[in-house]
N, C-alpha and C. Protein backbone atom coordinates (compact mmCIF):
# COMPACT_ATOMS: atom_id res chain seq x y z
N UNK A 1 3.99 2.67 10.42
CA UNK A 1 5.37 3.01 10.73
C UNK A 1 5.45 4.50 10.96
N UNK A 2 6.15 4.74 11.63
CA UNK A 2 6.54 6.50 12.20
C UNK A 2 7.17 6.96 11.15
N UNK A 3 7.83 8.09 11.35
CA UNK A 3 8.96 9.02 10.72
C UNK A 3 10.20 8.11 10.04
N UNK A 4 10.81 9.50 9.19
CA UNK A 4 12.32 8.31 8.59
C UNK A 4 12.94 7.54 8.80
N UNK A 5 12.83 7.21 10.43
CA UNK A 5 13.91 6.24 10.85
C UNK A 5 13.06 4.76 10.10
N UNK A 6 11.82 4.33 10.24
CA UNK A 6 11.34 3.09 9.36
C UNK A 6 10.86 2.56 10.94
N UNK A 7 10.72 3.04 11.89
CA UNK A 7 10.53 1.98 13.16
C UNK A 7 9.31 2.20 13.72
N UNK A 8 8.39 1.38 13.97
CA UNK A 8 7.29 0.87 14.33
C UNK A 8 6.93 2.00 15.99
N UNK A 9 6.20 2.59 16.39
CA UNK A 9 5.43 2.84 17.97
C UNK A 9 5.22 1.41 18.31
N UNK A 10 5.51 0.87 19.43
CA UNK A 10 4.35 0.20 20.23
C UNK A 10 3.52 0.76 20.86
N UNK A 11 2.42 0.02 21.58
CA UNK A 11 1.36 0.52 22.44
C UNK A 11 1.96 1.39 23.62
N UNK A 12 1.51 2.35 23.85
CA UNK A 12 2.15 3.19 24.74
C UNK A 12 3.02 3.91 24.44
N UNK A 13 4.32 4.01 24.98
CA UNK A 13 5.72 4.06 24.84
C UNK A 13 5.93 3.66 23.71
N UNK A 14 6.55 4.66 23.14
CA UNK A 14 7.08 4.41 21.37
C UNK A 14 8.20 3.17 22.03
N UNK A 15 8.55 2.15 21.02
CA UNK A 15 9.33 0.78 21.22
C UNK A 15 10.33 1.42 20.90
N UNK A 16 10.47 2.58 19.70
CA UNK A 16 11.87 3.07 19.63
C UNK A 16 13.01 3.91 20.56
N UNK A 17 11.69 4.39 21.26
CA UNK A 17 12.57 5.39 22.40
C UNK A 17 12.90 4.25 23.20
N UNK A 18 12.05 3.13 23.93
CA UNK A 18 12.68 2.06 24.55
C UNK A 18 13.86 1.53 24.44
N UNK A 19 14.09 1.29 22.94
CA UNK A 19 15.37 0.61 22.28
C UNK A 19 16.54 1.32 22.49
N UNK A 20 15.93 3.04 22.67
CA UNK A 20 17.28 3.95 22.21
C UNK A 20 18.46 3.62 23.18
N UNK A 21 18.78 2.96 24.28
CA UNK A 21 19.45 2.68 25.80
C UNK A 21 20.35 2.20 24.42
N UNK A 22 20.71 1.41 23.51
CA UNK A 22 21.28 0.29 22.67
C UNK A 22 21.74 1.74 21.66
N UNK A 23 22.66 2.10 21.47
CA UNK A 23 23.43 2.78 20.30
C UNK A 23 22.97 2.61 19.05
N UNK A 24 22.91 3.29 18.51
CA UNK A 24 22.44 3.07 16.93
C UNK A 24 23.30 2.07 15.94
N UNK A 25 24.89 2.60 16.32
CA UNK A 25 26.05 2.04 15.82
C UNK A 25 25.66 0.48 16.30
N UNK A 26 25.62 0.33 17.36
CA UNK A 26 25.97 -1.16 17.88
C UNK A 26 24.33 -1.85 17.48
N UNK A 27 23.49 -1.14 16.95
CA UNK A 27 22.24 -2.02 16.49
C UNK A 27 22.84 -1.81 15.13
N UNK A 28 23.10 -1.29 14.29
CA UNK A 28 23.77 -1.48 13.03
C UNK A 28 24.95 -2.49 13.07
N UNK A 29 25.86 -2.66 13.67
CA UNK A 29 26.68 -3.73 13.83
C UNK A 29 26.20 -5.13 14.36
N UNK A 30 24.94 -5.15 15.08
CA UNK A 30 23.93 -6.09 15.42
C UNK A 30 23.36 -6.61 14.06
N UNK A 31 22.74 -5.32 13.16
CA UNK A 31 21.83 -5.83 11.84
C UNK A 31 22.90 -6.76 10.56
N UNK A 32 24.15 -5.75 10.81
CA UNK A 32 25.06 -6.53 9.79
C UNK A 32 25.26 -8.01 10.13
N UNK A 33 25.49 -8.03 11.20
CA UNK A 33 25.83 -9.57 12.01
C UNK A 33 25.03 -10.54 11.36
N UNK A 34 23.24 -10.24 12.13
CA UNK A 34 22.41 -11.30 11.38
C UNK A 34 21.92 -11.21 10.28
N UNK A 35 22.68 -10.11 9.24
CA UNK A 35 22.41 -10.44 7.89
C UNK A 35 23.07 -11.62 7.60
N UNK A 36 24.56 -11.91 8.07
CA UNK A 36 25.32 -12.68 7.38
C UNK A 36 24.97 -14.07 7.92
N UNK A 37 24.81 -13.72 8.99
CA UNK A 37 23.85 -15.30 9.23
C UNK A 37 23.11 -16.03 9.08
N UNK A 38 22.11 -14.68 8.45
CA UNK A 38 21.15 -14.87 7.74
C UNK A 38 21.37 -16.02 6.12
N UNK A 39 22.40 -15.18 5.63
CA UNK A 39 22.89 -15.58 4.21
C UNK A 39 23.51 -17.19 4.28
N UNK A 40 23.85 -17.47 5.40
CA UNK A 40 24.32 -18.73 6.05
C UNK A 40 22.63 -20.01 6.26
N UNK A 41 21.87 -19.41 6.77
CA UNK A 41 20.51 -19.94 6.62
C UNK A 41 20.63 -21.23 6.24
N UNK A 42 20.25 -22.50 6.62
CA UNK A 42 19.80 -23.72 5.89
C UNK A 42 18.43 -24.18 6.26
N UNK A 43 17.73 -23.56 4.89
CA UNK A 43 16.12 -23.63 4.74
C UNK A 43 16.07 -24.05 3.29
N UNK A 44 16.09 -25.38 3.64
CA UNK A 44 15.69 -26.02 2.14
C UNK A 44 14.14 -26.29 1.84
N UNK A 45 13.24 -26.14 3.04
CA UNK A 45 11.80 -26.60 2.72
C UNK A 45 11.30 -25.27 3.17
N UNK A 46 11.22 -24.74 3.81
CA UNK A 46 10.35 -23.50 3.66
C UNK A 46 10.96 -22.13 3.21
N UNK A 47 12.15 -22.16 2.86
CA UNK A 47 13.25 -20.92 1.73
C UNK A 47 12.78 -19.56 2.86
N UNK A 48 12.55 -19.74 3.84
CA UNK A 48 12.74 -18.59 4.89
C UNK A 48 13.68 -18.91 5.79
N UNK A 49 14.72 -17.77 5.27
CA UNK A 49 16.35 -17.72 6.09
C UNK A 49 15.95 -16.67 7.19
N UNK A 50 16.71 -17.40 7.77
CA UNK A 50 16.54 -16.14 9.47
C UNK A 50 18.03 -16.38 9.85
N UNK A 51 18.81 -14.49 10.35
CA UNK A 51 19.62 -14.85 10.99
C UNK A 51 18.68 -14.17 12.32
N UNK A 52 20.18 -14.28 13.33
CA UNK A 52 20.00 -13.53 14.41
C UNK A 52 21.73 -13.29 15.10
N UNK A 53 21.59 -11.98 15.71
CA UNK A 53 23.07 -11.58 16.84
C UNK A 53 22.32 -11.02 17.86
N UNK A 54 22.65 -12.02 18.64
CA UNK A 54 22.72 -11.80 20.19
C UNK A 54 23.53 -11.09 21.31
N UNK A 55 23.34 -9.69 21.65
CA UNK A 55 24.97 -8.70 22.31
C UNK A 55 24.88 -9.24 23.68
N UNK A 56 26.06 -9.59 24.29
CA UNK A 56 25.88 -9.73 25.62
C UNK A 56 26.31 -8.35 26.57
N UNK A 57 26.67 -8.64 27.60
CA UNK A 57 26.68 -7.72 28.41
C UNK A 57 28.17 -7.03 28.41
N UNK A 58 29.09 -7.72 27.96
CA UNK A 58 30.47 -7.26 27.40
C UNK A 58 30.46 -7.34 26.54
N UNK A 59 29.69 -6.92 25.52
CA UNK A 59 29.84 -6.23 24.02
C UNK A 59 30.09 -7.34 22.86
N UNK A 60 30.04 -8.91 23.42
CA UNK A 60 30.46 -9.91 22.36
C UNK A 60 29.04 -10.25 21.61
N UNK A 61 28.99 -10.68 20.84
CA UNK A 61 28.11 -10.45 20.06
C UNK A 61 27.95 -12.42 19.49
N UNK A 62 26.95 -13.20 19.47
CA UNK A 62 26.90 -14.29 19.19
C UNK A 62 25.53 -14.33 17.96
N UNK A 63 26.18 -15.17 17.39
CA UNK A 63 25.09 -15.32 16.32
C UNK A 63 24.72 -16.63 16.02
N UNK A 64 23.19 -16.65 14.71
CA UNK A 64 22.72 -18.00 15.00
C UNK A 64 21.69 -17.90 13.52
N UNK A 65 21.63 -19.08 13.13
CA UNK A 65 20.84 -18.81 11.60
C UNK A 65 20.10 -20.30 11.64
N UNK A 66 18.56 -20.12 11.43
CA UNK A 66 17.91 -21.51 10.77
C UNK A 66 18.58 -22.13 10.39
N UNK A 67 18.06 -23.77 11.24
CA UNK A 67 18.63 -24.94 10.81
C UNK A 67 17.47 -25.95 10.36
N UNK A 68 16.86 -26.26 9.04
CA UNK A 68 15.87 -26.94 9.22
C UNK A 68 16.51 -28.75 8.69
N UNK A 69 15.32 -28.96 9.41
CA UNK A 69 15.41 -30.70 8.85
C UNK A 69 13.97 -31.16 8.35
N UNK A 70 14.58 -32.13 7.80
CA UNK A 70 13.20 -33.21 7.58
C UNK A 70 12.24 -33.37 8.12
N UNK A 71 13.13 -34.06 9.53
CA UNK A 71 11.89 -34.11 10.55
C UNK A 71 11.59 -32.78 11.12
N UNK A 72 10.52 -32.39 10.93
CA UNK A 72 10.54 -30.25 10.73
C UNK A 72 10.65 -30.20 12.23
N UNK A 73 10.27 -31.28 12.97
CA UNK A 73 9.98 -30.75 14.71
C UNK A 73 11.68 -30.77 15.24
N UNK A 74 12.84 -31.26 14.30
CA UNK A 74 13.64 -31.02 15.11
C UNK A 74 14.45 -29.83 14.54
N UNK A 75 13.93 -28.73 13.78
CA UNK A 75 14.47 -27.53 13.20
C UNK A 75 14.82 -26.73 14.20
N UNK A 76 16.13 -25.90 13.92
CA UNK A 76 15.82 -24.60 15.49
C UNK A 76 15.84 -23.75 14.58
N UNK A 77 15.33 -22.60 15.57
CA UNK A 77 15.19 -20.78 15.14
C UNK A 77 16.66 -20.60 15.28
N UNK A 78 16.82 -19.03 14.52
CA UNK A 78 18.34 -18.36 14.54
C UNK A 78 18.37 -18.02 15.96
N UNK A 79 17.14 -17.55 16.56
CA UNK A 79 17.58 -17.28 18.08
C UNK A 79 17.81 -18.29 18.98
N UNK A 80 17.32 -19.01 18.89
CA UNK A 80 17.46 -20.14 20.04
C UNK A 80 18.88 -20.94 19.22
N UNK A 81 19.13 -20.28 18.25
CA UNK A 81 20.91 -20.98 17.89
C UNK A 81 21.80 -19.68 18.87
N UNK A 82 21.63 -19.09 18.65
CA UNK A 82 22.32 -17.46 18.78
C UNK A 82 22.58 -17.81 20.67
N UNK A 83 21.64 -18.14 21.33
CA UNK A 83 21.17 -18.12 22.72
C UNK A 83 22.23 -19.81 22.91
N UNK A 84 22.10 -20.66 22.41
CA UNK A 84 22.86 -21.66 22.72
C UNK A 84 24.10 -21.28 22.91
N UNK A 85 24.69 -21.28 21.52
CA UNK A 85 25.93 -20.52 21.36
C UNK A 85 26.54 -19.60 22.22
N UNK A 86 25.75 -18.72 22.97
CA UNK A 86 26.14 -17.70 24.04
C UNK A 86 26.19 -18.93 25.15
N UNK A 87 25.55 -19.20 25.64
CA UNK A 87 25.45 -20.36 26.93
C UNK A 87 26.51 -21.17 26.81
N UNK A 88 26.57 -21.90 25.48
CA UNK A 88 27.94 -22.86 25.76
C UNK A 88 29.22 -22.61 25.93
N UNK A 89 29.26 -20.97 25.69
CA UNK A 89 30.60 -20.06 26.05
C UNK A 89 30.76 -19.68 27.16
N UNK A 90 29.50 -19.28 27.97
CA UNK A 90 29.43 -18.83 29.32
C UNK A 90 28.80 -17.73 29.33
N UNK A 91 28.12 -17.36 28.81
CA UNK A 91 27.14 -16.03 28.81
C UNK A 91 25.87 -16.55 28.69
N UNK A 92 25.33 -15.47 30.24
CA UNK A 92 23.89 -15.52 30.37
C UNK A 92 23.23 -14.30 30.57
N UNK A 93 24.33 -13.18 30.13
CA UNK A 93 23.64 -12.03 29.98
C UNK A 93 23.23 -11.10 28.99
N UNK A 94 22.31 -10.88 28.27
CA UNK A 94 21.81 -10.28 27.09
C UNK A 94 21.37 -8.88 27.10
N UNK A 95 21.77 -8.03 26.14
CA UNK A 95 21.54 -6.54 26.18
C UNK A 95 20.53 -5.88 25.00
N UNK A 96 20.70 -7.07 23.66
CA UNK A 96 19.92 -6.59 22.39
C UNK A 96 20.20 -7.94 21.75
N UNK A 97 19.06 -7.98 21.19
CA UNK A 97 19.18 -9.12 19.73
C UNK A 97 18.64 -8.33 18.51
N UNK A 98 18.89 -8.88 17.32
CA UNK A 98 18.49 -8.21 16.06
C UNK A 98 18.46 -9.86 15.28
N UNK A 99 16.92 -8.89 14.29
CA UNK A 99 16.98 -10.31 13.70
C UNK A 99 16.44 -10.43 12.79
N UNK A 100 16.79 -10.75 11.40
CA UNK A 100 16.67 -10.14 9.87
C UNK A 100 16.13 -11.52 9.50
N UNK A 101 14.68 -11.39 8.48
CA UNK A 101 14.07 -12.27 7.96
C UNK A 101 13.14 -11.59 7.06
N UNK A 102 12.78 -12.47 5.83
CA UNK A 102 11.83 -12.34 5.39
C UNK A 102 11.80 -10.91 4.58
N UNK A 103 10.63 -10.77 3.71
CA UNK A 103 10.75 -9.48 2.79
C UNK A 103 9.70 -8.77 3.39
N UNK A 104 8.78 -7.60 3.69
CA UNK A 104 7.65 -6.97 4.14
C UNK A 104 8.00 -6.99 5.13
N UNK A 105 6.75 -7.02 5.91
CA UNK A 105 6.57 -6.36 7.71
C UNK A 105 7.64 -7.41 8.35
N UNK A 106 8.72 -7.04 9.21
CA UNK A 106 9.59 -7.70 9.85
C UNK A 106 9.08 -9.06 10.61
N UNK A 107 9.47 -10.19 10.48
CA UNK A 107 8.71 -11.21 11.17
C UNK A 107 9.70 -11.35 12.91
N UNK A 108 8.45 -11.81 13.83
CA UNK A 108 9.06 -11.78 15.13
C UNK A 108 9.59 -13.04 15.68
N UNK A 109 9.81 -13.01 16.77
CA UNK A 109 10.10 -14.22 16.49
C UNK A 109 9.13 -15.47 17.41
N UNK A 110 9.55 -17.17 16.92
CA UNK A 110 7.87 -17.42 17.28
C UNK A 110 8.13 -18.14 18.77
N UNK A 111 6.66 -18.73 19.69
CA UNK A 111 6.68 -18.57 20.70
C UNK A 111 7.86 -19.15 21.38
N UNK A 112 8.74 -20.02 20.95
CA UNK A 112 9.58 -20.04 21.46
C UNK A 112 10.75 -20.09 21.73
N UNK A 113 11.07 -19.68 20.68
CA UNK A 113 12.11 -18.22 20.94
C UNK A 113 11.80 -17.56 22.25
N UNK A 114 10.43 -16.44 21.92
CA UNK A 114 10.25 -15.98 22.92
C UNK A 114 10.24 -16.36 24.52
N UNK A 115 9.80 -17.44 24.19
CA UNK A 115 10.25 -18.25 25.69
C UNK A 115 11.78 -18.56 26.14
N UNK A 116 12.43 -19.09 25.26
CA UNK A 116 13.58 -19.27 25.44
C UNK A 116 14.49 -17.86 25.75
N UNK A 117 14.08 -17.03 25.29
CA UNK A 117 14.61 -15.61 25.55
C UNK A 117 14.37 -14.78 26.80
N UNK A 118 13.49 -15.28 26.96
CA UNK A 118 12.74 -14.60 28.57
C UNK A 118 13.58 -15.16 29.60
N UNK A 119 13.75 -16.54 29.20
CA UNK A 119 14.79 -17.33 30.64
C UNK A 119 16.03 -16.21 31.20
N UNK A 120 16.41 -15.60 30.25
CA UNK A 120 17.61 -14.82 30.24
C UNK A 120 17.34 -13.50 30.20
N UNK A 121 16.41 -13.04 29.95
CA UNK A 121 16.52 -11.36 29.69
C UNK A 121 14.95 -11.08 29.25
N UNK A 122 14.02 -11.09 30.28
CA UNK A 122 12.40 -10.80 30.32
C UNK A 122 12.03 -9.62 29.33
N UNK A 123 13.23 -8.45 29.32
CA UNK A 123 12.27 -7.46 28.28
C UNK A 123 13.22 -6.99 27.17
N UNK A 124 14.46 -8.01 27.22
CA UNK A 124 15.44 -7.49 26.10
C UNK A 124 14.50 -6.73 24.86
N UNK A 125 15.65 -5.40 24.56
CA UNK A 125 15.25 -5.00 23.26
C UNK A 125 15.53 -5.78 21.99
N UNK A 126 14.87 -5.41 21.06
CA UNK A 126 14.99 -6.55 20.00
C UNK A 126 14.64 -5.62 18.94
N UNK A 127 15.55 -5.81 17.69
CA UNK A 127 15.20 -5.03 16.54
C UNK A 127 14.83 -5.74 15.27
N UNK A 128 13.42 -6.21 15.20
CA UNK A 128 13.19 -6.78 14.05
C UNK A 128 13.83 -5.92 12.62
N UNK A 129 14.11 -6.65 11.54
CA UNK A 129 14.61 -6.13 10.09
C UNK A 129 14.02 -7.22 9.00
N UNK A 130 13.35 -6.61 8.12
CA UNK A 130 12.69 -7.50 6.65
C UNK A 130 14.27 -7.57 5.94
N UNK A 131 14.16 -8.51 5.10
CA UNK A 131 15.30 -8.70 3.89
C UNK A 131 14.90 -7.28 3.27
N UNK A 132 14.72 -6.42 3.10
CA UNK A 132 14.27 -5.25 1.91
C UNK A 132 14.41 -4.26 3.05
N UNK A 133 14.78 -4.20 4.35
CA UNK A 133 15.16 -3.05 5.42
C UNK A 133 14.15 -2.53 6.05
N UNK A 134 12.69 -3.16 6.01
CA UNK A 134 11.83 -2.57 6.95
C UNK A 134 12.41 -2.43 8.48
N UNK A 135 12.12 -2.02 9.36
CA UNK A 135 12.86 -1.88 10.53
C UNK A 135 11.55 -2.21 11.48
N UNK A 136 11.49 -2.65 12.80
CA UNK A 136 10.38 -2.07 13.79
C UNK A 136 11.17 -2.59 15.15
N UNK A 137 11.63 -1.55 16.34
CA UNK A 137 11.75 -2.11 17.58
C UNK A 137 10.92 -2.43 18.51
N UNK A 138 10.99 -3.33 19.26
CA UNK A 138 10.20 -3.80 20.41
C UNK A 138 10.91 -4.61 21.62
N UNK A 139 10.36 -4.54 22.55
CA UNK A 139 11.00 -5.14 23.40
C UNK A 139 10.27 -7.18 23.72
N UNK A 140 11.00 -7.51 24.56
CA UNK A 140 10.64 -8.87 24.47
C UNK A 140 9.66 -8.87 25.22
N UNK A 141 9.20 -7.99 26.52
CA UNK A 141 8.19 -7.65 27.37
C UNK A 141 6.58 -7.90 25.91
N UNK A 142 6.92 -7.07 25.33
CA UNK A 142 5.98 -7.09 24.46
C UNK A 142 5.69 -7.69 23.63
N UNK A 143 6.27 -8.68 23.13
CA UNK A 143 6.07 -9.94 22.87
C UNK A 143 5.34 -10.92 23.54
N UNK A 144 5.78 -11.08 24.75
CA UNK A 144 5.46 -12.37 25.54
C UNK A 144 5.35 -11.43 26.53
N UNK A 145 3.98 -10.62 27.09
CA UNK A 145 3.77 -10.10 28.08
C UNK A 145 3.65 -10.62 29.30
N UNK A 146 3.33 -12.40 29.48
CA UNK A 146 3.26 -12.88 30.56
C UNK A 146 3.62 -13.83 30.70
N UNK A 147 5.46 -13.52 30.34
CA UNK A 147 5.95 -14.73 30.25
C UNK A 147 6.17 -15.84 31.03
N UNK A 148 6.84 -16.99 31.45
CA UNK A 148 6.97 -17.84 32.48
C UNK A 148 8.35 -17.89 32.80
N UNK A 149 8.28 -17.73 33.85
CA UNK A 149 10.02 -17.27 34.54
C UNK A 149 10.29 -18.29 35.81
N UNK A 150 11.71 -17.85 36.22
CA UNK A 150 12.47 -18.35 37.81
C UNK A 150 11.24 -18.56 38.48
N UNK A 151 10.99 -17.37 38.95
CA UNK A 151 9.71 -16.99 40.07
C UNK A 151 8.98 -17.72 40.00
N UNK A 152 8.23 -17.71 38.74
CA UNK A 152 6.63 -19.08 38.40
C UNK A 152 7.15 -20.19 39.24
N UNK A 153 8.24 -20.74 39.03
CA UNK A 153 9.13 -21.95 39.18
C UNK A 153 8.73 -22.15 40.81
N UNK A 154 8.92 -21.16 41.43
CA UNK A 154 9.03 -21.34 43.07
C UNK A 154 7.28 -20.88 43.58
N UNK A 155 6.34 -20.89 43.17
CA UNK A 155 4.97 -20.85 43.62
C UNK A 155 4.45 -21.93 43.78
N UNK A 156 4.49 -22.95 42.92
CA UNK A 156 4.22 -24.24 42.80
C UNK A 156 4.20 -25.10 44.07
C-alpha cells in the first residue's frame, strides 16, 4: 500500500490517480452506501457480506448486497444486484462502483461480476474497501484486461 491515503499503485499508472476523475466526497458517499448494504447482506452459509453502490451518470447511486441460497449456484454478488437494479430503472450508464467486504486485503470482485460489469462500462473505476477500512483503487480494465464485449459479438 502507498502513503496515508491506504490505496493500493497498480501496475503502471498508480490506480489512484486513475480513480481521482471520481471526487473523493462522492467515493465516500459511494463507501457509506455499500456499507449499509453491506449490513443488509444475506449470507447465512459462507458469513461473507458484500455490499456494493453503483453511481450512474446522473449522480443516482444504486445499490446491491449478497443474496445467498441453498442451491449456492443460484446466489448473486452485491454487484450484479447493484447493476440489475440500475437496468430495471433505466440506467446503463456507470461512472464508479465501491464495494465493501470482508476484513484484510479488500476482496474484488469475482469473474463475473467482472463480466457483467464490462457489458456496461469496460474500465469503470472501482474502489475496493475491507470491513476494517483497508482501501485499494482500480479500474475494471484491470481486472478483466481482456474482457468480452459488443465488438467480440460482431467478428463471429
Amino acid at each position: 500500500m502507498t502513503g496515508g491515503s491506504g490505496r493500493q499503485a497498480g501496475r503502471g499508472r498508480t490506480s489512484a490517480r486513475r480513480a481521482s476523475a471520481i471526487p473523493e466526497t462522492t467515493w465516500r458517499r459511494l463507501v457509506a452506501a455499500a456499507r449499509r448494504a453491506r449490513a443488509r447482506a444475506y449470507a447465512p452459509y459462507s458469513r461473507f457480506q458484500v455490499g456494493a453502490a453503483l453511481l450512474t451518470d446522473d449522480g443516482t447511486v444504486f445499490v446491491g448486497a449478497n443474496v445467498e441460497n441453498s442451491s449456492f449456484g443460484l446466489t448473486i454478488c452485491a454487484e450484479r444486484a447493484a447493476v440489475v437494479s440500475a437496468v430495471a430503472n433505466g440506467y446503463r450508464r456507470f461512472r464508479a462502483l465501491a464495494l465493501v467486504a470482508g476484513r484484510g486485503e479488500p476482496a474484488s470482485p469475482c469473474g463475473a461480476c467482472r463480466q457483467v460489469l464490462h457489458e456496461f462500462a469496460p474500465d469503470l473505476p472501482i474502489r475496493l474497501v475491507s470491513a476494517d477500512g483497508r482501501t485499494r483503487d482500480v479500474r475494471l480494465g484491470e481486472l478483466l484486461p481482456l474482457g468480452f464485449g459488443h465488438r467480440d459479438l460482431k467478428r463471429g
